[in-house]
N, C-alpha and C. Protein backbone atom coordinates (compact mmCIF):
# COMPACT_ATOMS: atom_id res chain seq x y z
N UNK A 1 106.45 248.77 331.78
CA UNK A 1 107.70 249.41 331.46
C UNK A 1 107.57 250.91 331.69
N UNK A 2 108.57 251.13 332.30
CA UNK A 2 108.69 253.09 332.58
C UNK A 2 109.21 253.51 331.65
N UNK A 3 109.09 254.90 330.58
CA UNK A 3 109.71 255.38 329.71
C UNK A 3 110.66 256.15 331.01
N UNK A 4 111.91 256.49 330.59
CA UNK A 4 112.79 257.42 331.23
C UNK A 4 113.97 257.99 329.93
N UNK A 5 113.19 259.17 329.88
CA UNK A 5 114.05 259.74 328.76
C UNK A 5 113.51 258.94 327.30
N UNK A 6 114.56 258.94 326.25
CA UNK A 6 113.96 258.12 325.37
C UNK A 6 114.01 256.56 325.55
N UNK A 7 114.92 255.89 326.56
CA UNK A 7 114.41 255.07 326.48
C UNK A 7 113.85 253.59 327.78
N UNK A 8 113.53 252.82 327.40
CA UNK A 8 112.76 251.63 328.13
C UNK A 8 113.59 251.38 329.22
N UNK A 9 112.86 251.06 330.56
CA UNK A 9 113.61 250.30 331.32
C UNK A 9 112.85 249.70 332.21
N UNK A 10 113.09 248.19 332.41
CA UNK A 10 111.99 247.06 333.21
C UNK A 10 112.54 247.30 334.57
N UNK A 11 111.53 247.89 335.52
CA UNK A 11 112.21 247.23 336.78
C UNK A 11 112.58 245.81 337.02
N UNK A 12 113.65 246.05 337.86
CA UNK A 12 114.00 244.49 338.06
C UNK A 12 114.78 244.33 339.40
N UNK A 13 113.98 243.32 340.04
CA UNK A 13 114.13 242.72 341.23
C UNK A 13 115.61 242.23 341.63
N UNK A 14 116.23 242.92 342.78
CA UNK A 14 117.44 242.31 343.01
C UNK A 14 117.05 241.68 344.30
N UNK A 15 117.64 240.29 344.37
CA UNK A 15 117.76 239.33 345.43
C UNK A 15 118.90 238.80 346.26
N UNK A 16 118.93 238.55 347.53
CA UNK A 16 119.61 237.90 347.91
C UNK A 16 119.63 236.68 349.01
N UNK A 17 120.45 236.03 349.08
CA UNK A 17 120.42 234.50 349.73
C UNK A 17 121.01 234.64 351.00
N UNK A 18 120.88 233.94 351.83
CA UNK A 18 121.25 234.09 353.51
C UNK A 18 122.75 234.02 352.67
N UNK A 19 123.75 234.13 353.48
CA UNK A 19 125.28 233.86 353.14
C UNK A 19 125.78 232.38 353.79
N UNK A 20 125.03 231.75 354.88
CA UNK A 20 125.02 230.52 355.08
C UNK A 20 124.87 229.85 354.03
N UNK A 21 123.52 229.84 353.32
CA UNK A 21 123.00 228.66 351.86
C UNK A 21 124.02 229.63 350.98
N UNK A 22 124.18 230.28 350.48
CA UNK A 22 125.37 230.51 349.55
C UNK A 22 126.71 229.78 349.66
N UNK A 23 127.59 230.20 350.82
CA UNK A 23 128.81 229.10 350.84
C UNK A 23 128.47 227.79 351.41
N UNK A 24 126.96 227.36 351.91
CA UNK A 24 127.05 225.73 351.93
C UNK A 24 126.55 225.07 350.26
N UNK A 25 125.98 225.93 349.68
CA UNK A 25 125.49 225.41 348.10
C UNK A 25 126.94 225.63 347.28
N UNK A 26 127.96 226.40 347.46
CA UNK A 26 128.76 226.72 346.84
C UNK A 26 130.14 225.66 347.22
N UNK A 27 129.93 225.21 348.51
CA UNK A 27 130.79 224.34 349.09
C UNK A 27 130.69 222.56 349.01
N UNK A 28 129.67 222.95 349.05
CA UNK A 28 128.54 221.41 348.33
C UNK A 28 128.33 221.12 347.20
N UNK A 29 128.84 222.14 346.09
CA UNK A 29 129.31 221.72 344.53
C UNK A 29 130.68 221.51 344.26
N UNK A 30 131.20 222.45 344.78
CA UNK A 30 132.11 221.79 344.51
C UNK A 30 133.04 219.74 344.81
N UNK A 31 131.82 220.12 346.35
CA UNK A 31 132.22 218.21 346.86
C UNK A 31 131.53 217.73 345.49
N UNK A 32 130.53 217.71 345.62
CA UNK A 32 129.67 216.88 344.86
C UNK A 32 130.94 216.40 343.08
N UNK A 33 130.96 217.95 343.22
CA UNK A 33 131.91 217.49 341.92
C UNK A 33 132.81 216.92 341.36
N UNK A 34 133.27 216.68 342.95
CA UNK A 34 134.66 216.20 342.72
C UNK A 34 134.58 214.28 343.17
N UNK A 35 133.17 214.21 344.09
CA UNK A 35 132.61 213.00 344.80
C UNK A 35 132.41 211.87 343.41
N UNK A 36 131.21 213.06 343.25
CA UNK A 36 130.14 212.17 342.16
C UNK A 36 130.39 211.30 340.79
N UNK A 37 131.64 211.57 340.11
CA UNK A 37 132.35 211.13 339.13
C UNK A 37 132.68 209.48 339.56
N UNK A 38 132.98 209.88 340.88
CA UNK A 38 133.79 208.33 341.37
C UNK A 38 132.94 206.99 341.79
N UNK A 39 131.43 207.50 341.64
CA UNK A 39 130.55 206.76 341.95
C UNK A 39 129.09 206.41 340.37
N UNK A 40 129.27 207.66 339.92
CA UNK A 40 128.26 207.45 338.81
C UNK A 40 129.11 207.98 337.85
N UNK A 41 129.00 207.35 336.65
CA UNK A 41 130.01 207.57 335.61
C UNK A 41 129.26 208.66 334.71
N UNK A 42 128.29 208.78 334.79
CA UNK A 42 127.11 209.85 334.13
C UNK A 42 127.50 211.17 334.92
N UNK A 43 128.27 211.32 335.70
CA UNK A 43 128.17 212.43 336.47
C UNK A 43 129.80 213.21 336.42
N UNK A 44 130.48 212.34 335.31
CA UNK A 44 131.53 213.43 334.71
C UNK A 44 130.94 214.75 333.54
N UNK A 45 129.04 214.68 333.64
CA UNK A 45 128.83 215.82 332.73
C UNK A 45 128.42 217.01 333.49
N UNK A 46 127.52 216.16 334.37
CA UNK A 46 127.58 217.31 335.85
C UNK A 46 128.47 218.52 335.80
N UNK A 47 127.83 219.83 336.17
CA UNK A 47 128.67 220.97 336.25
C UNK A 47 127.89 221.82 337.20
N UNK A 48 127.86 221.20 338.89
CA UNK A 48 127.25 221.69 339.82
C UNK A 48 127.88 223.55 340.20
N UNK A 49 129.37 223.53 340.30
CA UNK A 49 129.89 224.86 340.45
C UNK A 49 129.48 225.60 339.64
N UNK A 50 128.80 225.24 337.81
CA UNK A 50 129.04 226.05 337.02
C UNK A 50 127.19 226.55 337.23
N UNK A 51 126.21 225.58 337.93
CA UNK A 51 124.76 225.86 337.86
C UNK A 51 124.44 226.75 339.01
N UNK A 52 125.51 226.55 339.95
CA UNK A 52 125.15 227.32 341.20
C UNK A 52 125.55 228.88 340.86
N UNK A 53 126.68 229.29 340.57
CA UNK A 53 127.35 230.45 339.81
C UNK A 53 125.96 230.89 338.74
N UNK A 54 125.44 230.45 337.92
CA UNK A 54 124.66 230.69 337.30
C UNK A 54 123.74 231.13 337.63
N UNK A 55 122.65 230.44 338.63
CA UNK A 55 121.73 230.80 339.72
C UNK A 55 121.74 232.42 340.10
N UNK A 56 123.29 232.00 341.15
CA UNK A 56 123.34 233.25 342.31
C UNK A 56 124.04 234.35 341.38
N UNK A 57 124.49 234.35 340.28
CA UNK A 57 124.60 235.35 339.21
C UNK A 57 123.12 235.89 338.86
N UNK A 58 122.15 235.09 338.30
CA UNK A 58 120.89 235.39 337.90
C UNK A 58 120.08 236.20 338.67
N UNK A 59 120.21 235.76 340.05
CA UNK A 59 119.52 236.64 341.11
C UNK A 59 119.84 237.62 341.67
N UNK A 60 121.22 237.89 341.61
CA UNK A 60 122.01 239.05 341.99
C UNK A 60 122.09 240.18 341.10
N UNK A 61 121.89 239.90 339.61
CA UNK A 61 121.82 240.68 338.87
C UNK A 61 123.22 242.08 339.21
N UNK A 62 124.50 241.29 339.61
CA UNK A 62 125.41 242.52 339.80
C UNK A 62 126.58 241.74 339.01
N UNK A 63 126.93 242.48 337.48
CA UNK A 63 127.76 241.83 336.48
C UNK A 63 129.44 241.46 337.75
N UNK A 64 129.74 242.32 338.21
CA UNK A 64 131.15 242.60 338.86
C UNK A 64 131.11 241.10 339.90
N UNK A 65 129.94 241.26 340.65
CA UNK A 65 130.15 240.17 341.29
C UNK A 65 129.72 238.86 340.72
N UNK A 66 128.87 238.46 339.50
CA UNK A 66 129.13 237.54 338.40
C UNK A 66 130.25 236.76 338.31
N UNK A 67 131.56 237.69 337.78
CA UNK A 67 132.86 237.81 337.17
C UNK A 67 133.53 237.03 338.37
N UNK A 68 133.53 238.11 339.80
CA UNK A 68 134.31 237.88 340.87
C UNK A 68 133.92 236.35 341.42
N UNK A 69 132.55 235.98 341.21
CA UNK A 69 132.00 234.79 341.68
C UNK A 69 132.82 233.37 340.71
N UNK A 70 131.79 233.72 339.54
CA UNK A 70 132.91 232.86 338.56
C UNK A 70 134.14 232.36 338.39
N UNK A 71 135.21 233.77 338.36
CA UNK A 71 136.42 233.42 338.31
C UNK A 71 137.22 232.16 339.77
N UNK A 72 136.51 232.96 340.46
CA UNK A 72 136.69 232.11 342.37
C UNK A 72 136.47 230.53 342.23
N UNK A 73 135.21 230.63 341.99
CA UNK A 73 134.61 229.25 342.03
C UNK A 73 135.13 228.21 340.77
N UNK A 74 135.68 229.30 339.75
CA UNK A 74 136.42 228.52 338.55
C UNK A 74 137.78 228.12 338.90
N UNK A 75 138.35 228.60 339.67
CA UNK A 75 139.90 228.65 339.93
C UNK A 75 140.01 227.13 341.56
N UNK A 76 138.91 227.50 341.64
CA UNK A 76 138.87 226.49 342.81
C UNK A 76 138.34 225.44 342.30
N UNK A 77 137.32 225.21 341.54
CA UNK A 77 137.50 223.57 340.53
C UNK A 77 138.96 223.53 339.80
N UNK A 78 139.53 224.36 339.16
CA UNK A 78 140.56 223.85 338.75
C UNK A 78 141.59 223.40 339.69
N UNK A 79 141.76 223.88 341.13
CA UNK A 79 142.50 223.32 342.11
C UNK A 79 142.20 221.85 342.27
N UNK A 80 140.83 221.98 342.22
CA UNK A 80 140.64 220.04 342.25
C UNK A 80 140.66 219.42 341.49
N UNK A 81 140.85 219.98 340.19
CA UNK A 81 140.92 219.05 339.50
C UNK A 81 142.23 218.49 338.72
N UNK A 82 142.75 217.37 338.15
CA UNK A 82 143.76 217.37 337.91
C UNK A 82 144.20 217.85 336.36
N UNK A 83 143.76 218.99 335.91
CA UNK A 83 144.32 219.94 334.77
C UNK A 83 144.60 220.79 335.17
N UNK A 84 144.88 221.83 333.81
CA UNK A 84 145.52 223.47 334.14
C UNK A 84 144.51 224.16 334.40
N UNK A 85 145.49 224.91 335.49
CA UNK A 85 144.94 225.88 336.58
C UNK A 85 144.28 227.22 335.79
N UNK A 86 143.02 227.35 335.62
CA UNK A 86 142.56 228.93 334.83
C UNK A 86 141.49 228.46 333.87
N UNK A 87 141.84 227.52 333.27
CA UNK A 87 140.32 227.00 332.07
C UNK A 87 139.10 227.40 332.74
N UNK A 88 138.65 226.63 333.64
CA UNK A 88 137.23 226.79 334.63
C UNK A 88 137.27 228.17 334.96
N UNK A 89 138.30 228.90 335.61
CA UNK A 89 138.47 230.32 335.81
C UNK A 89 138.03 231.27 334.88
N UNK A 90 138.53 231.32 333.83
CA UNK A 90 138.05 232.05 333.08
C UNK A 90 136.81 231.91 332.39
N UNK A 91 136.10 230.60 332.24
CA UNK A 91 135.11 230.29 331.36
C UNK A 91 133.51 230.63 332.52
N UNK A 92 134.23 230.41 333.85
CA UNK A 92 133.15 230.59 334.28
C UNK A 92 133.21 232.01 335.01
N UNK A 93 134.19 232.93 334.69
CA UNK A 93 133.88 234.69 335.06
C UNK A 93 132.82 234.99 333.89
N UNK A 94 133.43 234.61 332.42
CA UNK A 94 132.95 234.74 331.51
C UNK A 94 131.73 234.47 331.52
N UNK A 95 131.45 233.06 332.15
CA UNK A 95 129.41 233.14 332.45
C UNK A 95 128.94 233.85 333.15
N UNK A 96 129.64 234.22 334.42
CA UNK A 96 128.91 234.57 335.84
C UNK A 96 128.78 236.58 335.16
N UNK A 97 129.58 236.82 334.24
CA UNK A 97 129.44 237.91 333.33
C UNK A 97 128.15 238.29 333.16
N UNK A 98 127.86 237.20 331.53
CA UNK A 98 127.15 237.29 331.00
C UNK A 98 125.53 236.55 332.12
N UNK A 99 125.67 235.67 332.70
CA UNK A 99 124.71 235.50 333.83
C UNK A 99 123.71 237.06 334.26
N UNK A 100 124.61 237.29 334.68
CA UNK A 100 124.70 239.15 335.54
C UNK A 100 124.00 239.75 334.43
N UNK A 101 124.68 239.56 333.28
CA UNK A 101 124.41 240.52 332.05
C UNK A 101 122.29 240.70 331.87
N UNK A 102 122.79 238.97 331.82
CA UNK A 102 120.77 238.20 331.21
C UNK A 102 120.01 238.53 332.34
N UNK A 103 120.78 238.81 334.05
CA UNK A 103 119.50 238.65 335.01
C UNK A 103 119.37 240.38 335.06
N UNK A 104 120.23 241.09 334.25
CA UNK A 104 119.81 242.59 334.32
C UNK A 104 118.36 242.97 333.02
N UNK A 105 118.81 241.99 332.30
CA UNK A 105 118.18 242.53 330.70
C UNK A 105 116.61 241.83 330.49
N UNK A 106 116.56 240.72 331.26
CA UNK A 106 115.59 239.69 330.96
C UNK A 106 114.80 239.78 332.16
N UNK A 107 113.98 239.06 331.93
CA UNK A 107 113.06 238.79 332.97
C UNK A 107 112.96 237.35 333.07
N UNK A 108 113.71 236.98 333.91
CA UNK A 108 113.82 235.53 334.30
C UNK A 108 113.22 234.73 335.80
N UNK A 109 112.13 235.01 336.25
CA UNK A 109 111.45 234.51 337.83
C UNK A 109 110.58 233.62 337.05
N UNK A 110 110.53 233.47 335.85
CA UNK A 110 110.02 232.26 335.15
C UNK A 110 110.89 231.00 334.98
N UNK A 111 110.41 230.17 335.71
CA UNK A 111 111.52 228.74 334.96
C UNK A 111 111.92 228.53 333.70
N UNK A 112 110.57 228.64 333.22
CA UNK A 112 111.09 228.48 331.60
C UNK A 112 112.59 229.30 331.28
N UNK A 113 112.36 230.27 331.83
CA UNK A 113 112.99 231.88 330.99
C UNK A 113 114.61 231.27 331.25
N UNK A 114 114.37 230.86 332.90
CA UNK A 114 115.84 230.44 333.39
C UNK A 114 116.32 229.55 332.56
N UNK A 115 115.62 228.40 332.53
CA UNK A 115 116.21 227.14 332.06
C UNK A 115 116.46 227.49 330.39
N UNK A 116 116.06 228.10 329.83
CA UNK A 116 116.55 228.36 328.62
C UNK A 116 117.85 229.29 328.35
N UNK A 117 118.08 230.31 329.47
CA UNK A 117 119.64 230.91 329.59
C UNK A 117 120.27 230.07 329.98
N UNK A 118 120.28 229.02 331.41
CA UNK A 118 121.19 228.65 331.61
C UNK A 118 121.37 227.68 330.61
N UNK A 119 120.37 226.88 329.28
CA UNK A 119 121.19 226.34 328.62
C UNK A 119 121.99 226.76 327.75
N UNK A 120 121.69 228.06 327.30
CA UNK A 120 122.40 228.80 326.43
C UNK A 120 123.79 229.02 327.28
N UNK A 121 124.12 229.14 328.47
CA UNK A 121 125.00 229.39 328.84
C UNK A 121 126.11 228.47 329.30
N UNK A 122 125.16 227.37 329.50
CA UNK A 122 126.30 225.90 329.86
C UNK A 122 126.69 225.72 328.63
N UNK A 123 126.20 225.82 327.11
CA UNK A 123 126.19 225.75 325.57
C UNK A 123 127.76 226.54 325.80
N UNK A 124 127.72 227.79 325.66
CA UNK A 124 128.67 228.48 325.68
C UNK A 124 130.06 228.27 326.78
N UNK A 125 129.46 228.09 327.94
CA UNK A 125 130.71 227.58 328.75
C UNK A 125 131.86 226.54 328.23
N UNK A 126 131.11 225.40 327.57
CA UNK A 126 131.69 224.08 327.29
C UNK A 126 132.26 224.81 325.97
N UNK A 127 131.67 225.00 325.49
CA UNK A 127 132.39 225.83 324.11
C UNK A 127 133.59 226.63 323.95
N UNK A 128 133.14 227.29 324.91
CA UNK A 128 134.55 228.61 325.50
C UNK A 128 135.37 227.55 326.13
N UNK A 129 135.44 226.57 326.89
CA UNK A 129 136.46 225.43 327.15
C UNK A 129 137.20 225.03 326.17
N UNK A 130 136.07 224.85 324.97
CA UNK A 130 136.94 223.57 323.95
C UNK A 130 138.21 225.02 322.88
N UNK A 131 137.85 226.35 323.09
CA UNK A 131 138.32 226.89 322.53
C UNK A 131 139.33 227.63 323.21
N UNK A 132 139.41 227.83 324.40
CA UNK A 132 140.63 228.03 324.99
C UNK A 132 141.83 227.18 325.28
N UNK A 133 140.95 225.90 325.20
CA UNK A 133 142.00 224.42 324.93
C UNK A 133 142.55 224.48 323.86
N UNK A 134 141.89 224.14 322.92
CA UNK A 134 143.16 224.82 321.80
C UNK A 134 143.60 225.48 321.51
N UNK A 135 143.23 227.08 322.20
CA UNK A 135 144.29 227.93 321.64
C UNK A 135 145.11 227.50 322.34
N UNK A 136 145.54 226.85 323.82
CA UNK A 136 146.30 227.54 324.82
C UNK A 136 147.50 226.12 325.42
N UNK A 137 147.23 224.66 324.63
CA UNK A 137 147.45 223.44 325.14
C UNK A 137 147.86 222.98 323.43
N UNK A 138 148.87 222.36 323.54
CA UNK A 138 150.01 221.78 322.90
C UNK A 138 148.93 220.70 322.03
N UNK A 139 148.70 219.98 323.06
CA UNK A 139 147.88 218.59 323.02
C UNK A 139 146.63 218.67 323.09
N UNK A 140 145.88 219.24 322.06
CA UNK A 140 144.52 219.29 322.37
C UNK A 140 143.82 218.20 322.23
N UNK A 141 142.93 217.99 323.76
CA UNK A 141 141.63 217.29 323.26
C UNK A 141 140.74 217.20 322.06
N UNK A 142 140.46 216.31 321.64
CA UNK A 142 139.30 215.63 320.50
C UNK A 142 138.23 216.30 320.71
N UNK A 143 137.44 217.41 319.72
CA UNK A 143 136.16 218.04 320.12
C UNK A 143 135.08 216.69 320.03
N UNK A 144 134.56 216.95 321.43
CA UNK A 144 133.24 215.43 320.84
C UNK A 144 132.00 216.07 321.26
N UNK A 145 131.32 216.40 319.97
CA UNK A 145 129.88 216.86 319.51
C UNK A 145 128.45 216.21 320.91
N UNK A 146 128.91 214.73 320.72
CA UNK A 146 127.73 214.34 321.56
C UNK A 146 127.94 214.68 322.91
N UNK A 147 129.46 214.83 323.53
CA UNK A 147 129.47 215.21 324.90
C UNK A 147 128.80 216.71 324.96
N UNK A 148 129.10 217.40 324.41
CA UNK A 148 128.66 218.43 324.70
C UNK A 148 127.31 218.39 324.65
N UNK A 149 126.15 218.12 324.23
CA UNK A 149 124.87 217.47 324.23
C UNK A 149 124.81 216.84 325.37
N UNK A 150 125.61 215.91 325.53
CA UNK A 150 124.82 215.28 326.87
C UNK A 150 125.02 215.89 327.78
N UNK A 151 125.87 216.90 328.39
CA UNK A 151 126.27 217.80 328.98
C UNK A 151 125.43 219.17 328.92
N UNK A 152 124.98 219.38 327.84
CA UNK A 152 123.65 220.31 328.05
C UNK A 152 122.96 220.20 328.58
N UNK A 153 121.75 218.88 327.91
CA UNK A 153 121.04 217.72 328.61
C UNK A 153 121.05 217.85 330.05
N UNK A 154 122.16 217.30 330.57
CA UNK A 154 122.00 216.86 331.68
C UNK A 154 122.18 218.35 332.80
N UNK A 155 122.64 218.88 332.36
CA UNK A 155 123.22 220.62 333.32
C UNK A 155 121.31 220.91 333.49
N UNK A 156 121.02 221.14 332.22
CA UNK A 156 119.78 222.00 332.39
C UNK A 156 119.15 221.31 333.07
N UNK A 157 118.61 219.75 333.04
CA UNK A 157 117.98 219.08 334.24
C UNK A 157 118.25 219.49 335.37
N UNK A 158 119.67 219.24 335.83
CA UNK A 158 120.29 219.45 337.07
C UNK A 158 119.61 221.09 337.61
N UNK A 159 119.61 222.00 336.53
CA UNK A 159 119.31 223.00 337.08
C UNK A 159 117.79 223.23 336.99
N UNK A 160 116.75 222.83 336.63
CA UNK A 160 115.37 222.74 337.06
C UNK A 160 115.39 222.16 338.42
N UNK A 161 116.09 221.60 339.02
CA UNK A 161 116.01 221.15 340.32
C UNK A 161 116.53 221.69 341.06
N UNK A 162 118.33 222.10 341.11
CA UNK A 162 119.08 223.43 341.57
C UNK A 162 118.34 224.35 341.96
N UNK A 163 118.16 225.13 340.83
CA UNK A 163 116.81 226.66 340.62
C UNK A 163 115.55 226.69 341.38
N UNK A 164 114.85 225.31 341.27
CA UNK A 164 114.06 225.09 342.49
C UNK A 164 114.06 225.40 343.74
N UNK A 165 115.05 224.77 344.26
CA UNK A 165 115.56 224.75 345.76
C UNK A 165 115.84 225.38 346.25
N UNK A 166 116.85 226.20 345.02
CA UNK A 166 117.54 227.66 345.93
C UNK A 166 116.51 228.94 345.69
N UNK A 167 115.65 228.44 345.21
CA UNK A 167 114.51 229.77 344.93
C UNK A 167 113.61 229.75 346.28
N UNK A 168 114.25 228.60 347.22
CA UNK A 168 112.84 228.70 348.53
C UNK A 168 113.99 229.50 349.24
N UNK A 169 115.23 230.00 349.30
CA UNK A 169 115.89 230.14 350.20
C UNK A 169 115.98 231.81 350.06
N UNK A 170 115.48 232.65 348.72
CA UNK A 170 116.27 233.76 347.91
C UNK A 170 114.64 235.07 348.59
N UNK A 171 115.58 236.04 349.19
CA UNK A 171 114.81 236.96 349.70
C UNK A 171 114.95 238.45 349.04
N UNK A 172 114.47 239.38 348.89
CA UNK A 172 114.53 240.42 348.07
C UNK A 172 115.49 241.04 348.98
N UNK A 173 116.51 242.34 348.21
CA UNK A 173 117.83 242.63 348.78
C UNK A 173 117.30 244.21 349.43
């Protein structure tokens, strides 16, 4: 750690990804997301747009483009999907935020380090869902405790393998 002034600051590595594997990983979650439901019934917990956003937030370490990433990639699952337009939008600027926020503050080129934000953060995503649903929808959905669990569960797996892959592709900026 360098002292500067009174206080601490970690260098920290900014990265970036060819722009090919970015919009084919970014274009390829969203299929997947919209595919995979119709074939494995386990895979309505899947939240490929929300692990990839997470990722290329983490490595970019730039909050603005977090937000700008998020909101995009949120607004475009909600195009596919058949609810209201903005839930995903906002919940996932709100990660790709705080994403940006953790890959400035933390030191995350550890798996561990990752896989423990992004569960904290899929935690919070689904959360920030169930609470903008009710403020914002007449008819709210039933909060169900175990989905959100298995939906943790299964995200953070998904992303030990995600995080893997796209870590052979990620070059210093």
């Amino acid at each position: 750690m360098r002292a500067t002034g009174s206080s601490f600051q970690r260098p920290t590595d900014v990265f970036r990804v060819n722009p090919t594997v970015f919009w084919v990983t970014l274009l390829l979650a969203l299929v997947l997301q919209k595919v995979l439901p119709l074939k494995i019934s386990l895979a309505r917990f899947f939240d490929f747009p929300l692990l990839a956003m997470i990722y290329f937030a983490l490595v970019r370490r730039d909050e603005i483009f977090g937000i700008f990433l998020g909101a995009g990639l949120g607004l475009l699952q909600d195009a596919f999907s058949h609810g209201n337009i903005g839930f995903f939008g906002m919940s996932k600027a709100l990660i790709g935020y705080l994403a940006a926020s953790a890959g400035i503050k933390l030191d995350l080129e550890r798996i561990m380090g990752r896989l423990v934000t992004a569960g904290i953060l899929v935690f919070i995503h689904d959360l920030f869902l169930q609470v903008i649903k009710h403020a914002l929808l007449e008819s709210v959905p039933p909060f169900k405790p175990l989905n959100l669990l298995i939906s943790l569960m299964v995200n953070v797996a998904l992303g030990l393998i995600l995080f893997q892959i796209l870590d052979r592709f990620k070059q210093p900026a």
